[in-house]
C-alpha atoms as a PDB file:
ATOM      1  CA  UNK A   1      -2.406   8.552   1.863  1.00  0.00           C
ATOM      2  CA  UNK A   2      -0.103   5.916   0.801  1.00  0.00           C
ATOM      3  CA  UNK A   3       3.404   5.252   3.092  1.00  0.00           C
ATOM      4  CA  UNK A   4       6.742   3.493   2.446  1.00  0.00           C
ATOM      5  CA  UNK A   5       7.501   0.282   3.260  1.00  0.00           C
ATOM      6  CA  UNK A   6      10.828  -0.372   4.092  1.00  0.00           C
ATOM      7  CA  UNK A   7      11.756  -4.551   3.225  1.00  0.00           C
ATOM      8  CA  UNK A   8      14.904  -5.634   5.078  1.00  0.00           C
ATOM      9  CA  UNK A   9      16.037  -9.719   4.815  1.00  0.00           C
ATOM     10  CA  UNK A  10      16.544 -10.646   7.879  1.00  0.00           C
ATOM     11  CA  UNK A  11      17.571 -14.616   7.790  1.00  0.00           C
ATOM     12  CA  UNK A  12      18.391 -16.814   4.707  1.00  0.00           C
ATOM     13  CA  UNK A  13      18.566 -20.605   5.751  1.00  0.00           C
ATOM     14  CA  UNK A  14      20.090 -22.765   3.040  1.00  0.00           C
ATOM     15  CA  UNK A  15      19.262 -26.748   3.318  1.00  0.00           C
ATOM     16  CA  UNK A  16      21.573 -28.037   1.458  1.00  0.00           C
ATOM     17  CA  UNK A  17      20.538 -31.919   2.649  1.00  0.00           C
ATOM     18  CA  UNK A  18      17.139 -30.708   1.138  1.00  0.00           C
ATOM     19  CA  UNK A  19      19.135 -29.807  -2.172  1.00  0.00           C
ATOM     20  CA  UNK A  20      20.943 -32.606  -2.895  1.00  0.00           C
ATOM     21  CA  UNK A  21      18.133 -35.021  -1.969  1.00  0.00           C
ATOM     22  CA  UNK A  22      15.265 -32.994  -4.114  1.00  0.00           C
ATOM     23  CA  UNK A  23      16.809 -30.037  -5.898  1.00  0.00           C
ATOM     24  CA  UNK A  24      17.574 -30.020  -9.626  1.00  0.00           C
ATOM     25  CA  UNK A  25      21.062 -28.071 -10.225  1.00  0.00           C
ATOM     26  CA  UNK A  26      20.782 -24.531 -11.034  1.00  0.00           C
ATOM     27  CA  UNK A  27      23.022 -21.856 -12.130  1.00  0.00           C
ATOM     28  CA  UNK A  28      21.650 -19.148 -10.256  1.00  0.00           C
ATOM     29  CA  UNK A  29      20.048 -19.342  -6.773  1.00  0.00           C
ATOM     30  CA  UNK A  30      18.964 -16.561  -4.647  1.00  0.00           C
ATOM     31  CA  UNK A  31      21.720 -13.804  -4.209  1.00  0.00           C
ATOM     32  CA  UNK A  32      19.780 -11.806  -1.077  1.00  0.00           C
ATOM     33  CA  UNK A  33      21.813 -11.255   1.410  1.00  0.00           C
ATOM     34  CA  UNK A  34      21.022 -10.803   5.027  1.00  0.00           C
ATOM     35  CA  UNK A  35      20.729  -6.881   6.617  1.00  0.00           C
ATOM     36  CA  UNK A  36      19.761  -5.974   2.689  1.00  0.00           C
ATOM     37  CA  UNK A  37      17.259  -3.370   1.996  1.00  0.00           C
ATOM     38  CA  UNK A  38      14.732  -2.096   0.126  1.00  0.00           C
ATOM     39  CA  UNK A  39      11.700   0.230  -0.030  1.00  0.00           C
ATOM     40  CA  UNK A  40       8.621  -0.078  -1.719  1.00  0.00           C
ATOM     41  CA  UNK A  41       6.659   3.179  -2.596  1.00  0.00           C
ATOM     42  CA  UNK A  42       3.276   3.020  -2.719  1.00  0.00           C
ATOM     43  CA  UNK A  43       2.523  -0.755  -2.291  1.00  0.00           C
ATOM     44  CA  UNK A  44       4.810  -1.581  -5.468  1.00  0.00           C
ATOM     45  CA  UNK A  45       7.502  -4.311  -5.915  1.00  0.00           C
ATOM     46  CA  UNK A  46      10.503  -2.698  -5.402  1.00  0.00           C
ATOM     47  CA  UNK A  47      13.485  -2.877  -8.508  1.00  0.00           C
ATOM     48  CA  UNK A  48      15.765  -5.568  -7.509  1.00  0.00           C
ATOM     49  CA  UNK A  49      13.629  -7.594  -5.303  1.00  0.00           C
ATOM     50  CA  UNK A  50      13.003 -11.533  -6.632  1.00  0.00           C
ATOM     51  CA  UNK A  51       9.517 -12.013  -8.036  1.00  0.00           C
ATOM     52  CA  UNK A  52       9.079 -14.748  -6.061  1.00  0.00           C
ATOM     53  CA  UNK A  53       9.815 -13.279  -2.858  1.00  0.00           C
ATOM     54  CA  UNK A  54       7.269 -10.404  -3.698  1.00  0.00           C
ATOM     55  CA  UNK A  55       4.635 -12.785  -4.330  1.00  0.00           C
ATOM     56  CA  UNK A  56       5.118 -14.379  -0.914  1.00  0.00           C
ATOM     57  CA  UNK A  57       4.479 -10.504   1.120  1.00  0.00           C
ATOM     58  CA  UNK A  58       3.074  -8.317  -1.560  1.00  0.00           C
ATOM     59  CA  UNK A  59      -0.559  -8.668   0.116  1.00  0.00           C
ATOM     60  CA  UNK A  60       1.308  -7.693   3.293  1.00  0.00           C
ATOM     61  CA  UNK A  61       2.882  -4.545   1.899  1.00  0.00           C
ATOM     62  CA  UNK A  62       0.759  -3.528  -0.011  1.00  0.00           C
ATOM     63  CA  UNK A  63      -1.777  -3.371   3.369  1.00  0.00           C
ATOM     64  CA  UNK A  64       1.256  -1.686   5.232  1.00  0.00           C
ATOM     65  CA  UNK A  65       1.332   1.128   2.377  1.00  0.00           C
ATOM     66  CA  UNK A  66      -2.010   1.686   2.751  1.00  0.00           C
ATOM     67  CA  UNK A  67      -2.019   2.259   6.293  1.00  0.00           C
ATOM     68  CA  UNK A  68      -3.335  -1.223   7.490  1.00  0.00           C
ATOM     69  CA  UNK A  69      -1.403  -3.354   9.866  1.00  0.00           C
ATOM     70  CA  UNK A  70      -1.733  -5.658  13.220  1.00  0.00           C
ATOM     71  CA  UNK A  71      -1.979  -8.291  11.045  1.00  0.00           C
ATOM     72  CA  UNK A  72      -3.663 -11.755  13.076  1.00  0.00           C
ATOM     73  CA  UNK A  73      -4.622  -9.822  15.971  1.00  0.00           C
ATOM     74  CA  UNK A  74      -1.452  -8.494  17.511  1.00  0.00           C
ATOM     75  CA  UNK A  75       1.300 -11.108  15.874  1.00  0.00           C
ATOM     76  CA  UNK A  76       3.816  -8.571  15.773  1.00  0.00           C
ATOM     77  CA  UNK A  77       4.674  -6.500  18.262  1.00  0.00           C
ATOM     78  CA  UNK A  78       5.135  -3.275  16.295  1.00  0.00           C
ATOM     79  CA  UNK A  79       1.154  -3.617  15.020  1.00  0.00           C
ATOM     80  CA  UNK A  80       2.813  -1.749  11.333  1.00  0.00           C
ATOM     81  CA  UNK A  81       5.461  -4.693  10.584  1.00  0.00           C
ATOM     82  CA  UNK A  82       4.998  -7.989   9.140  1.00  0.00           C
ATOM     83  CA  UNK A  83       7.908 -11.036   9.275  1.00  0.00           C
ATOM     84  CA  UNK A  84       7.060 -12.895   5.944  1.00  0.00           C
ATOM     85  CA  UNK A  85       9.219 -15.414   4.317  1.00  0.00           C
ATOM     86  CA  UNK A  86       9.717 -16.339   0.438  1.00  0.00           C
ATOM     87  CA  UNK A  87       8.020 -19.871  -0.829  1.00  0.00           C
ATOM     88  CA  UNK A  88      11.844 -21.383  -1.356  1.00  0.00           C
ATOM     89  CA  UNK A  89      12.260 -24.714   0.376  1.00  0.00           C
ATOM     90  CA  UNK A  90      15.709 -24.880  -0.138  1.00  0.00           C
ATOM     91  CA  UNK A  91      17.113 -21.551   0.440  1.00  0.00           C
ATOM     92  CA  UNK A  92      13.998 -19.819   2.409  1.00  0.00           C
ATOM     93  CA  UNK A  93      14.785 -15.614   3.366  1.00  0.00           C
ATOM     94  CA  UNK A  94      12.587 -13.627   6.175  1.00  0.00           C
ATOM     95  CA  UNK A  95      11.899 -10.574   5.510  1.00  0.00           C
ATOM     96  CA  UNK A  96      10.583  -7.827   8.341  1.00  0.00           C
ATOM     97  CA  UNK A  97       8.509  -5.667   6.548  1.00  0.00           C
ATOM     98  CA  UNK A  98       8.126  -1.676   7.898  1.00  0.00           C
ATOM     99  CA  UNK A  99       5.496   1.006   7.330  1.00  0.00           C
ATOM    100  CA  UNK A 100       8.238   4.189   7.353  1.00  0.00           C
END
């Protein structure tokens, strides 16, 4: 049986004192925005969610889809949820991650 996993960003920092001291100037940077949502069906990246950011939690959804959780031993207190964040250093998003 394989379950939904719903993928909802919850925070997105943004140093920009981090940026101007290390960052190269880029056109595009991340365009997430907080309380968005998405769902992944059966463990797979879900369209419109940043490659990057799917690289950083797809071990922990695709666990949740397969009806694993309680990831570390009781982390989270809902034992089918994971809080992951993206690799960016500059502009870092948490995501909660569901089993629906």
């Amino acid at each position: 049986m394989s379950y939904d996993v719903r993928i909802t960003a919850i925070r997105k920092a943004d140093y920009k004192d981090l940026q101007a001291q290390y960052e190269n100037p880029i056109q595009h940077a991340c365009d997430v925005v907080e309380g968005q949502t998405w769902t992944s069906h059966g463990g797979r990246q879900p369209e419109g969610l940043c490659d990057s950011a799917w690289r950083s939690m797809a071990e922990f959804v695709e666990q949740l889809a397969a009806g694993g959780g309680n990831f570390y031993d009781g982390w989270m207190r809902n034992p089918h949820s994971a809080m992951i964040s993206c690799n960016d250093g500059f502009r870092p998003v948490s995501f909660l991650l569901e089993r629906v």
